[in-house]
ModelCIF file with pLDDT and N, C-alpha, C, O atoms, coordinates in Angstrom:
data_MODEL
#
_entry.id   MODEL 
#
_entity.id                         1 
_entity.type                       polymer 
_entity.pdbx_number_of_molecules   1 
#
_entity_poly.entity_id                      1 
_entity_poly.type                           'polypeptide(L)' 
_entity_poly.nstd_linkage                   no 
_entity_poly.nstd_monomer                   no 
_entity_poly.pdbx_seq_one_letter_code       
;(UNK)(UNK)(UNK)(UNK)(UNK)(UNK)(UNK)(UNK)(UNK)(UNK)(UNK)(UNK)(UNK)(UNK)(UNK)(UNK)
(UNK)(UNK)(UNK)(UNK)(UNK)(UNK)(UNK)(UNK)(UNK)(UNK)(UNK)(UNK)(UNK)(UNK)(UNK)(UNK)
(UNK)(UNK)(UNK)(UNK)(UNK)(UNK)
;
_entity_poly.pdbx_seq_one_letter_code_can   XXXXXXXXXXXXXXXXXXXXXXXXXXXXXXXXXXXXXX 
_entity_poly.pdbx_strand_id                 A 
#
loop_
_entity_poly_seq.entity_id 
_entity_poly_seq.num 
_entity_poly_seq.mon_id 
_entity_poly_seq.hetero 
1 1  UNK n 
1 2  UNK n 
1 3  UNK n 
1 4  UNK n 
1 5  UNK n 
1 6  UNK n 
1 7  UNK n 
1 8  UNK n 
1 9  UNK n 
1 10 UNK n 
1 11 UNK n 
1 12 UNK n 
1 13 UNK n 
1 14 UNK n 
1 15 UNK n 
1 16 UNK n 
1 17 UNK n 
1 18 UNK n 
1 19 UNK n 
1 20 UNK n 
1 21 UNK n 
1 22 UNK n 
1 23 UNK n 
1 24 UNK n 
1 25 UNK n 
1 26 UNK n 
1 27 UNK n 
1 28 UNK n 
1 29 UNK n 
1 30 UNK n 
1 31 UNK n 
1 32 UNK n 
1 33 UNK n 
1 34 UNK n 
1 35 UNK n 
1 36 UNK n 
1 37 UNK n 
1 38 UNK n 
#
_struct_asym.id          A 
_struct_asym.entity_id   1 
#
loop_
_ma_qa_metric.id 
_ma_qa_metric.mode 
_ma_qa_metric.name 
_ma_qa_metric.software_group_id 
_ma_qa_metric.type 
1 global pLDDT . pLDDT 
2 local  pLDDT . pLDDT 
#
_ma_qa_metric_global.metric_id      1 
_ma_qa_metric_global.metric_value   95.05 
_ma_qa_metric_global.model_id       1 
_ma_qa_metric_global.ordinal_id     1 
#
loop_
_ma_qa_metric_local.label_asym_id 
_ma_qa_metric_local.label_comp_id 
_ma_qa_metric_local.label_seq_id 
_ma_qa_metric_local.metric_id 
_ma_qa_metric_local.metric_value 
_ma_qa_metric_local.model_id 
_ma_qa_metric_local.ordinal_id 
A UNK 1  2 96.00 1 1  
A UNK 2  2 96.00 1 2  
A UNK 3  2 94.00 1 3  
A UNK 4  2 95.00 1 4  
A UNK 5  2 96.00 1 5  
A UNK 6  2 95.00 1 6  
A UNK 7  2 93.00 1 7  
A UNK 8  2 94.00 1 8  
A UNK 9  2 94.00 1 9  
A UNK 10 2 96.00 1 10 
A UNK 11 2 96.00 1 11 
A UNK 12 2 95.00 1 12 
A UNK 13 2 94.00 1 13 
A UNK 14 2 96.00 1 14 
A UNK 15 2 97.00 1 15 
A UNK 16 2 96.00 1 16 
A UNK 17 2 96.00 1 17 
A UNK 18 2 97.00 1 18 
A UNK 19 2 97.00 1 19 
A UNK 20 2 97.00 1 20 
A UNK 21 2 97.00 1 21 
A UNK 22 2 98.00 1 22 
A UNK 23 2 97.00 1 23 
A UNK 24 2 97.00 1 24 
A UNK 25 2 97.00 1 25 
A UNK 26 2 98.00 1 26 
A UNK 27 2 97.00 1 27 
A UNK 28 2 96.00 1 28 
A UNK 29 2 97.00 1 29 
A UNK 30 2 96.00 1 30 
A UNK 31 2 94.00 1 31 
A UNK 32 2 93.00 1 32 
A UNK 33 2 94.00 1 33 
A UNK 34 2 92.00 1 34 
A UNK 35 2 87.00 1 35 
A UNK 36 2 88.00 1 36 
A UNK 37 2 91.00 1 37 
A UNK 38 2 93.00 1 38 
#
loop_
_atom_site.group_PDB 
_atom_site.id 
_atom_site.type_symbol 
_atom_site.label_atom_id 
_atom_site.label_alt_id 
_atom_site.label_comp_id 
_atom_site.label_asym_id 
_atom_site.label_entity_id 
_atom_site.label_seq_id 
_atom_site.pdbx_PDB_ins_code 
_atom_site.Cartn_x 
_atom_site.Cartn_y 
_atom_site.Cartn_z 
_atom_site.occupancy 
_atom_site.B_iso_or_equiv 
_atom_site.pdbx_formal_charge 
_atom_site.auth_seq_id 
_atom_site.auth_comp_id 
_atom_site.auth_asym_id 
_atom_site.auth_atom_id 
_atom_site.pdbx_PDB_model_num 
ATOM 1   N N  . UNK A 1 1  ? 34.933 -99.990  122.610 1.00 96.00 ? 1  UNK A N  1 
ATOM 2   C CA . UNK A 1 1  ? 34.711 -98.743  123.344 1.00 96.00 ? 1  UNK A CA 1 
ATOM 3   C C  . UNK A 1 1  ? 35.378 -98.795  124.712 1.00 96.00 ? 1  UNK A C  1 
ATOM 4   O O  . UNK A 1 1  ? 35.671 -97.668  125.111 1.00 96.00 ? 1  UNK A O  1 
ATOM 5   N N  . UNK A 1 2  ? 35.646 -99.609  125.399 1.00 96.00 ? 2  UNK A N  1 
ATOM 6   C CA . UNK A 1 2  ? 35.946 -100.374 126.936 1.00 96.00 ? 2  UNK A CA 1 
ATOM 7   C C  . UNK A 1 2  ? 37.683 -99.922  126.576 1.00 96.00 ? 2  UNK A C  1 
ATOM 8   O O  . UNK A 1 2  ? 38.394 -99.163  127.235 1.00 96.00 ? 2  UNK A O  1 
ATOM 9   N N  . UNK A 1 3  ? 38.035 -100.677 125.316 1.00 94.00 ? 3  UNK A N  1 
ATOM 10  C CA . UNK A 1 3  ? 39.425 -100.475 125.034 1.00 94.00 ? 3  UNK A CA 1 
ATOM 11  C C  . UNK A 1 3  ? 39.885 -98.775  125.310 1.00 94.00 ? 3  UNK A C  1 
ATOM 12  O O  . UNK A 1 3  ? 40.789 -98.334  126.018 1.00 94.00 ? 3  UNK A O  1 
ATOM 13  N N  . UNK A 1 4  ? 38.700 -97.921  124.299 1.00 95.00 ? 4  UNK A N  1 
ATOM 14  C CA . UNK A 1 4  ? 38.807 -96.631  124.467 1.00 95.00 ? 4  UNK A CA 1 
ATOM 15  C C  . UNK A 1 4  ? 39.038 -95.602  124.937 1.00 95.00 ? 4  UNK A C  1 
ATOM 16  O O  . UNK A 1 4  ? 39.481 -94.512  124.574 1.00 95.00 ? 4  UNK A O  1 
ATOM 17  N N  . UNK A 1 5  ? 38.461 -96.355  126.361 1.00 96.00 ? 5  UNK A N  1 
ATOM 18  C CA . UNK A 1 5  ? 37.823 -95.563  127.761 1.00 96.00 ? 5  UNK A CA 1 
ATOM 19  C C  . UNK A 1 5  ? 39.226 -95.589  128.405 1.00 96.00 ? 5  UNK A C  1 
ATOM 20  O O  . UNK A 1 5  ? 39.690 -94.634  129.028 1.00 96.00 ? 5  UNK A O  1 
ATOM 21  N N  . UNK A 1 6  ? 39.870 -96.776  128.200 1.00 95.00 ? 6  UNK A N  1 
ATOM 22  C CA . UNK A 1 6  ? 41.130 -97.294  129.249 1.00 95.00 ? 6  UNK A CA 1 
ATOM 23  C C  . UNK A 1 6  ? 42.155 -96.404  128.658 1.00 95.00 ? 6  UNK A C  1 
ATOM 24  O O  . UNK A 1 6  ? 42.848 -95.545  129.202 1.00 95.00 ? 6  UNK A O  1 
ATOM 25  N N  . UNK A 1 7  ? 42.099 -96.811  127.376 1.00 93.00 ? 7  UNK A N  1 
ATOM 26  C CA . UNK A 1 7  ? 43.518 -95.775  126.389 1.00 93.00 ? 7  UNK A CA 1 
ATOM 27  C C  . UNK A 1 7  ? 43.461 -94.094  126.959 1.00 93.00 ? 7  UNK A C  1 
ATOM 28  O O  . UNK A 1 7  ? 44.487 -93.415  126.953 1.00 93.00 ? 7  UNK A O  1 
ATOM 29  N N  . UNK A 1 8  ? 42.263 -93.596  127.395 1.00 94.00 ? 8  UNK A N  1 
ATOM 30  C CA . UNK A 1 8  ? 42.315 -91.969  127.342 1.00 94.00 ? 8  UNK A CA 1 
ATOM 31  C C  . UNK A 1 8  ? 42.207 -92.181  128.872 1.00 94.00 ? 8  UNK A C  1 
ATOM 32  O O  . UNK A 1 8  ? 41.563 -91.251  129.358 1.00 94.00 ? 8  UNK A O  1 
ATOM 33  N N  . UNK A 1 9  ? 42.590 -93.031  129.754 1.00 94.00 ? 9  UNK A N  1 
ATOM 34  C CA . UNK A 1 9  ? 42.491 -92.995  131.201 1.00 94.00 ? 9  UNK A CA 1 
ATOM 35  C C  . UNK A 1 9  ? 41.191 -93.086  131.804 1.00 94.00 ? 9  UNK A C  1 
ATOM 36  O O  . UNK A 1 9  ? 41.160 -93.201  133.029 1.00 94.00 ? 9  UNK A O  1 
ATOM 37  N N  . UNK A 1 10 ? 40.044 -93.054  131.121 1.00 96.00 ? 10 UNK A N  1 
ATOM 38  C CA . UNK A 1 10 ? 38.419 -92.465  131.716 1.00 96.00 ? 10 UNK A CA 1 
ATOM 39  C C  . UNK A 1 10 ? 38.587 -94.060  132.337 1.00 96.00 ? 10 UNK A C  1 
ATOM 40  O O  . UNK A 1 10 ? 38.443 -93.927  133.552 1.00 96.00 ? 10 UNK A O  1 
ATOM 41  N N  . UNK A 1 11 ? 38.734 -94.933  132.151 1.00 96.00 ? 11 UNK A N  1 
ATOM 42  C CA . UNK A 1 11 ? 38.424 -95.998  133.038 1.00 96.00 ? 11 UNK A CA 1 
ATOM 43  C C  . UNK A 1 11 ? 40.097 -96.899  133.784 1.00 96.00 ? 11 UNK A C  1 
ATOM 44  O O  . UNK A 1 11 ? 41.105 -96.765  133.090 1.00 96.00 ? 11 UNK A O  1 
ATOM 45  N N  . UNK A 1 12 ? 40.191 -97.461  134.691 1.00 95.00 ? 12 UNK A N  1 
ATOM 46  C CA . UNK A 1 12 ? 40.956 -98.531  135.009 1.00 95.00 ? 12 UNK A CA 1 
ATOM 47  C C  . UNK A 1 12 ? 41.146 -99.665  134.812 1.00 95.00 ? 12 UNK A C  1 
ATOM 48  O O  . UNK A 1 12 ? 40.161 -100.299 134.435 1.00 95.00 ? 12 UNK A O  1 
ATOM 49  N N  . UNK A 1 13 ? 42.309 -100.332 134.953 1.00 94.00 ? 13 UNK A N  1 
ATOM 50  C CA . UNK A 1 13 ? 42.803 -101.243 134.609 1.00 94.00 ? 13 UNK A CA 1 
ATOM 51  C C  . UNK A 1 13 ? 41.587 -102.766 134.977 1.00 94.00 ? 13 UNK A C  1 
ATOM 52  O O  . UNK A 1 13 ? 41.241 -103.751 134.325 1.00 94.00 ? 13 UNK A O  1 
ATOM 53  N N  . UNK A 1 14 ? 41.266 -102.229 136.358 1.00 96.00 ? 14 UNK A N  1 
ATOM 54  C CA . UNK A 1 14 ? 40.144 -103.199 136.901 1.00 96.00 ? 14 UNK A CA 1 
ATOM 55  C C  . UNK A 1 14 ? 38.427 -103.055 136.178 1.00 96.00 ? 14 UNK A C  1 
ATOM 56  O O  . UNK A 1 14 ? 37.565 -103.897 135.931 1.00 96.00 ? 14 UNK A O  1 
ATOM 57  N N  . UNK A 1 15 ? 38.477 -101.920 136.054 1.00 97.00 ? 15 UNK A N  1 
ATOM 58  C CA . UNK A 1 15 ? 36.976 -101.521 134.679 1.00 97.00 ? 15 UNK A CA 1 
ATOM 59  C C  . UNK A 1 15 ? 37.386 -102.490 133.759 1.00 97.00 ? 15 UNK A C  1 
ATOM 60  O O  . UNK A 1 15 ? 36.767 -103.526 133.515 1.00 97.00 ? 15 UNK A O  1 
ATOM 61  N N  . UNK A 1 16 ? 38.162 -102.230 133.385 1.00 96.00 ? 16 UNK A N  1 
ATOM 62  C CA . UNK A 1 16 ? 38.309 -103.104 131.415 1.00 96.00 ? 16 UNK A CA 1 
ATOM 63  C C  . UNK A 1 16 ? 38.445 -104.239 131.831 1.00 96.00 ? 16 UNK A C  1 
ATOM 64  O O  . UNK A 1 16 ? 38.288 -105.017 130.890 1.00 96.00 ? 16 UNK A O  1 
ATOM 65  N N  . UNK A 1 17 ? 38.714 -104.894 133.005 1.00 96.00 ? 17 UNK A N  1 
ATOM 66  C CA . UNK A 1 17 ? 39.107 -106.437 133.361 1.00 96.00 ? 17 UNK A CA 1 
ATOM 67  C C  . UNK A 1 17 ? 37.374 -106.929 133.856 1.00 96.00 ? 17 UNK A C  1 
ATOM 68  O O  . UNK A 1 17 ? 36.780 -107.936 133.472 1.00 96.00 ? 17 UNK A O  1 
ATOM 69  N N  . UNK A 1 18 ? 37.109 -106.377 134.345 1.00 97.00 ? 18 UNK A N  1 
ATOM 70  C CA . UNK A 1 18 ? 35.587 -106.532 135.004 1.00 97.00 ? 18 UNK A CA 1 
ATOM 71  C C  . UNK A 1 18 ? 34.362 -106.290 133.653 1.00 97.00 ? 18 UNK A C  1 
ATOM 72  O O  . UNK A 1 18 ? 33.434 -107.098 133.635 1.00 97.00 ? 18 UNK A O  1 
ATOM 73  N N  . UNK A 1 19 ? 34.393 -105.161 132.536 1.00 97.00 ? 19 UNK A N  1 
ATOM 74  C CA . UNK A 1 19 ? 33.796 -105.169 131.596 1.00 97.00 ? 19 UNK A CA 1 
ATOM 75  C C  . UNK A 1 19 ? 34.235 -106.203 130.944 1.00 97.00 ? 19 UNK A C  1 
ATOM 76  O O  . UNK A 1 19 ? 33.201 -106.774 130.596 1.00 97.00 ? 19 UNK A O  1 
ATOM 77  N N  . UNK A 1 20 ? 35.781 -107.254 130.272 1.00 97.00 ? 20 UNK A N  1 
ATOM 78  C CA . UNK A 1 20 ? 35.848 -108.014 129.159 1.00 97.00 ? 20 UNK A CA 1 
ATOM 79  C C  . UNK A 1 20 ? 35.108 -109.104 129.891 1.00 97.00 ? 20 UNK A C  1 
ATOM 80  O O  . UNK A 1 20 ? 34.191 -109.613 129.246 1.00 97.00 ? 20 UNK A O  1 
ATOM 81  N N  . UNK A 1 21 ? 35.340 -109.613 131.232 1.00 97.00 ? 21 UNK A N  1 
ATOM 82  C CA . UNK A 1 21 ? 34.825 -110.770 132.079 1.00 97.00 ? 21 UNK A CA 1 
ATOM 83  C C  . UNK A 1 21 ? 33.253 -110.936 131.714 1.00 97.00 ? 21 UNK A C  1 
ATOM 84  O O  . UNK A 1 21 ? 32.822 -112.063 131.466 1.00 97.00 ? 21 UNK A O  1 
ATOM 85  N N  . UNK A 1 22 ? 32.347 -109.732 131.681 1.00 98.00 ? 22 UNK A N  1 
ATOM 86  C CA . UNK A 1 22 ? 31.147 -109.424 131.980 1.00 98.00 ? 22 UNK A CA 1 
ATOM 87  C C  . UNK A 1 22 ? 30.577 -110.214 130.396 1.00 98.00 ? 22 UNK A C  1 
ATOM 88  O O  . UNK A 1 22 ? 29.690 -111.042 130.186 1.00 98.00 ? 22 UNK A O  1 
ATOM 89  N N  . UNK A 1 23 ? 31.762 -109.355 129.278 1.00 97.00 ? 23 UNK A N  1 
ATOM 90  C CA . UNK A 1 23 ? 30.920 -109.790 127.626 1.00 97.00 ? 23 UNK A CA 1 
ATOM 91  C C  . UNK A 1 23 ? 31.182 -111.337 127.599 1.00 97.00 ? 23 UNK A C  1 
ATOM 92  O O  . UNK A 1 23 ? 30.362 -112.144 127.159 1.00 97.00 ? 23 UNK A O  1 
ATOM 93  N N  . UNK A 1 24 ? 32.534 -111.703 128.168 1.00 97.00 ? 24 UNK A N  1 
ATOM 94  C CA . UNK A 1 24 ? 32.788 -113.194 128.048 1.00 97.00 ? 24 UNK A CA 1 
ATOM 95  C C  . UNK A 1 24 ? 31.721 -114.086 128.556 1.00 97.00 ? 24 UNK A C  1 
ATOM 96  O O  . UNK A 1 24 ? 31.492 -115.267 128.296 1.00 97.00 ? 24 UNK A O  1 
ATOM 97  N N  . UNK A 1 25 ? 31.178 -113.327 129.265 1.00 97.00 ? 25 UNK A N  1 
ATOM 98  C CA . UNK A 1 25 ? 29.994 -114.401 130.116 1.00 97.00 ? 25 UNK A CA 1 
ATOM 99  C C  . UNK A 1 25 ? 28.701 -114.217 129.275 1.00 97.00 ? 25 UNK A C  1 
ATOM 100 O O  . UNK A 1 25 ? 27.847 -115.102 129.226 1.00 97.00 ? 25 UNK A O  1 
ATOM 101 N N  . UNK A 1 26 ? 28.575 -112.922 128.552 1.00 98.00 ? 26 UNK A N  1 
ATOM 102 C CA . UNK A 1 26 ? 27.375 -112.891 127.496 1.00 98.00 ? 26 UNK A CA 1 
ATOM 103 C C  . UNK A 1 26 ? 27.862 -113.813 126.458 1.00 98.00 ? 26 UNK A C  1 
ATOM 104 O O  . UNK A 1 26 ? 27.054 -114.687 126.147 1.00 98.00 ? 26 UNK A O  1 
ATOM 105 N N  . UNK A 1 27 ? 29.084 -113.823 125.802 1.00 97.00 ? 27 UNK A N  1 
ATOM 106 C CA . UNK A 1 27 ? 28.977 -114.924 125.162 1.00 97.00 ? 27 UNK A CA 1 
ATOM 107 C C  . UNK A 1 27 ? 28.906 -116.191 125.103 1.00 97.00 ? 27 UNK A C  1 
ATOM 108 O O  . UNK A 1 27 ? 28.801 -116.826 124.054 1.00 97.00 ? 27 UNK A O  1 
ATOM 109 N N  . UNK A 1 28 ? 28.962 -116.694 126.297 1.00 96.00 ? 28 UNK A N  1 
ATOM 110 C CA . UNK A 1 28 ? 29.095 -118.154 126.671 1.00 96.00 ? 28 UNK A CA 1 
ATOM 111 C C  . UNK A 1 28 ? 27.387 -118.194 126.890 1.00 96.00 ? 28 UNK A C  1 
ATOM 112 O O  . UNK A 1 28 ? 26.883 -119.313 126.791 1.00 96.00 ? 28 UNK A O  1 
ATOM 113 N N  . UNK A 1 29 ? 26.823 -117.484 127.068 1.00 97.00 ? 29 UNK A N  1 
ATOM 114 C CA . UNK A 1 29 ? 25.303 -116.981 127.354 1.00 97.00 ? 29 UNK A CA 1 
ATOM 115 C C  . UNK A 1 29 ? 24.481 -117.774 125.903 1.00 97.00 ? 29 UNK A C  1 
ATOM 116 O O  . UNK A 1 29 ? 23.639 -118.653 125.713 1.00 97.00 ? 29 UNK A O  1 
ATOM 117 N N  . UNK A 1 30 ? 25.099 -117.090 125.309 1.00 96.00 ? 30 UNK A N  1 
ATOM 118 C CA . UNK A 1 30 ? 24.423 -116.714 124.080 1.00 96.00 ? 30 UNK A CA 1 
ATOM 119 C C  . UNK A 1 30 ? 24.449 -118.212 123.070 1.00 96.00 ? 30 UNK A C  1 
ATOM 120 O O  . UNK A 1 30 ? 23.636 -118.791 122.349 1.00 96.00 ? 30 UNK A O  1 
ATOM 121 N N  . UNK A 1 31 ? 26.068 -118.458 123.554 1.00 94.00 ? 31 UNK A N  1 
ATOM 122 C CA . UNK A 1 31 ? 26.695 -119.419 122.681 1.00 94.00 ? 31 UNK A CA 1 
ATOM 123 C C  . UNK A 1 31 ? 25.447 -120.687 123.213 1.00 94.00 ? 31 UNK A C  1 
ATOM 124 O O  . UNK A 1 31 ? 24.817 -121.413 122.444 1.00 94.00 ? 31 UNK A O  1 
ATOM 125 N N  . UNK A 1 32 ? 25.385 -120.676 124.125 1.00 93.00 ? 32 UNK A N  1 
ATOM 126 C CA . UNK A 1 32 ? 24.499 -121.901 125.424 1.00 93.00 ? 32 UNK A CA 1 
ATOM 127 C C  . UNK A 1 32 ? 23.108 -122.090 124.973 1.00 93.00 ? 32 UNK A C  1 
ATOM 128 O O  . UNK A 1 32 ? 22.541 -123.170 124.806 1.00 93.00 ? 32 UNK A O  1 
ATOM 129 N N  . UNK A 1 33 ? 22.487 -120.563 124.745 1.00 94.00 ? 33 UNK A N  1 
ATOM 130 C CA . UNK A 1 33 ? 21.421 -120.917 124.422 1.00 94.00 ? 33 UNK A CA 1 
ATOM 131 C C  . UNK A 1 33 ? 21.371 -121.382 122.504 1.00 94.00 ? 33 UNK A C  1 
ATOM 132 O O  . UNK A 1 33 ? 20.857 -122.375 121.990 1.00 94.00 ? 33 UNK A O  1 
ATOM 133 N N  . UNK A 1 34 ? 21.869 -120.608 122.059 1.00 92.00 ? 34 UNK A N  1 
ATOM 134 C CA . UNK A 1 34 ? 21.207 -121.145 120.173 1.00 92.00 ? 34 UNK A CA 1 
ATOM 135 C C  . UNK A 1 34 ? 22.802 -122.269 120.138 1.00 92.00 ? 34 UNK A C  1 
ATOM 136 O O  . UNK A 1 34 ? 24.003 -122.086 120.335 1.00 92.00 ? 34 UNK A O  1 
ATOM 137 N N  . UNK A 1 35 ? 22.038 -123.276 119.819 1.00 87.00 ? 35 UNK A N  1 
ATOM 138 C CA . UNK A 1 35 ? 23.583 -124.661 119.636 1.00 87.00 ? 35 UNK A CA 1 
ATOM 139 C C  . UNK A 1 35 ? 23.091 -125.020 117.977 1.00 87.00 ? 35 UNK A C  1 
ATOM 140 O O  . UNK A 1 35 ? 21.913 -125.114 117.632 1.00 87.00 ? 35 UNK A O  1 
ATOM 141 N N  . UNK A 1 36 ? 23.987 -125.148 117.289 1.00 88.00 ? 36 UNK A N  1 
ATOM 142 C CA . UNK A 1 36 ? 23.364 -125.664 116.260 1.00 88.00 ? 36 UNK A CA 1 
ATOM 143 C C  . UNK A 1 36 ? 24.418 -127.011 116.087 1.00 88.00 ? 36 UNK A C  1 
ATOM 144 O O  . UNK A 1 36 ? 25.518 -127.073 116.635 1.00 88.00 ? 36 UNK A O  1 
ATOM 145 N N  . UNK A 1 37 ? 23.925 -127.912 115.336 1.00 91.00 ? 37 UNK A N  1 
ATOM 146 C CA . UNK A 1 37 ? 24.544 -128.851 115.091 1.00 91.00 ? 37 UNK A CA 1 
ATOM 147 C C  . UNK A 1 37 ? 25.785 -128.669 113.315 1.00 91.00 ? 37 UNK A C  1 
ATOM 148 O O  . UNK A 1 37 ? 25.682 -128.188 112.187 1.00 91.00 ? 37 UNK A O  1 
ATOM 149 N N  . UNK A 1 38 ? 26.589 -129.249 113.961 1.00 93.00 ? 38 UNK A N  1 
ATOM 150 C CA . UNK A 1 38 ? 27.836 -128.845 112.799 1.00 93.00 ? 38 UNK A CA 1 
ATOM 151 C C  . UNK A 1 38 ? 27.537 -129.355 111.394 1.00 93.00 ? 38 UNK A C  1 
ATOM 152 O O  . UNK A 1 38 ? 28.330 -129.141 110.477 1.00 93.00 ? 38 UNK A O  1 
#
């Protein structure tokens, strides 16, 4: 949706850089808390 916003202009170059930063950090979040062993 972030991609979306940028393609039709509704957001900036610095929005979509500041939103992908934001999920990257939920996933390292996420990844951190449930670890399973391989």
């Amino acid at each position: 949706q972030v991609g979306e916003w940028w393609q039709r202009n509704e957001w900036s170059v610095a929005q979509e850089h500041a939103a992908t930063h934001i999920s990257e950090r939920v996933v390292a979040a996420v990844a951190s808390t449930v670890r399973r062993k391989p």
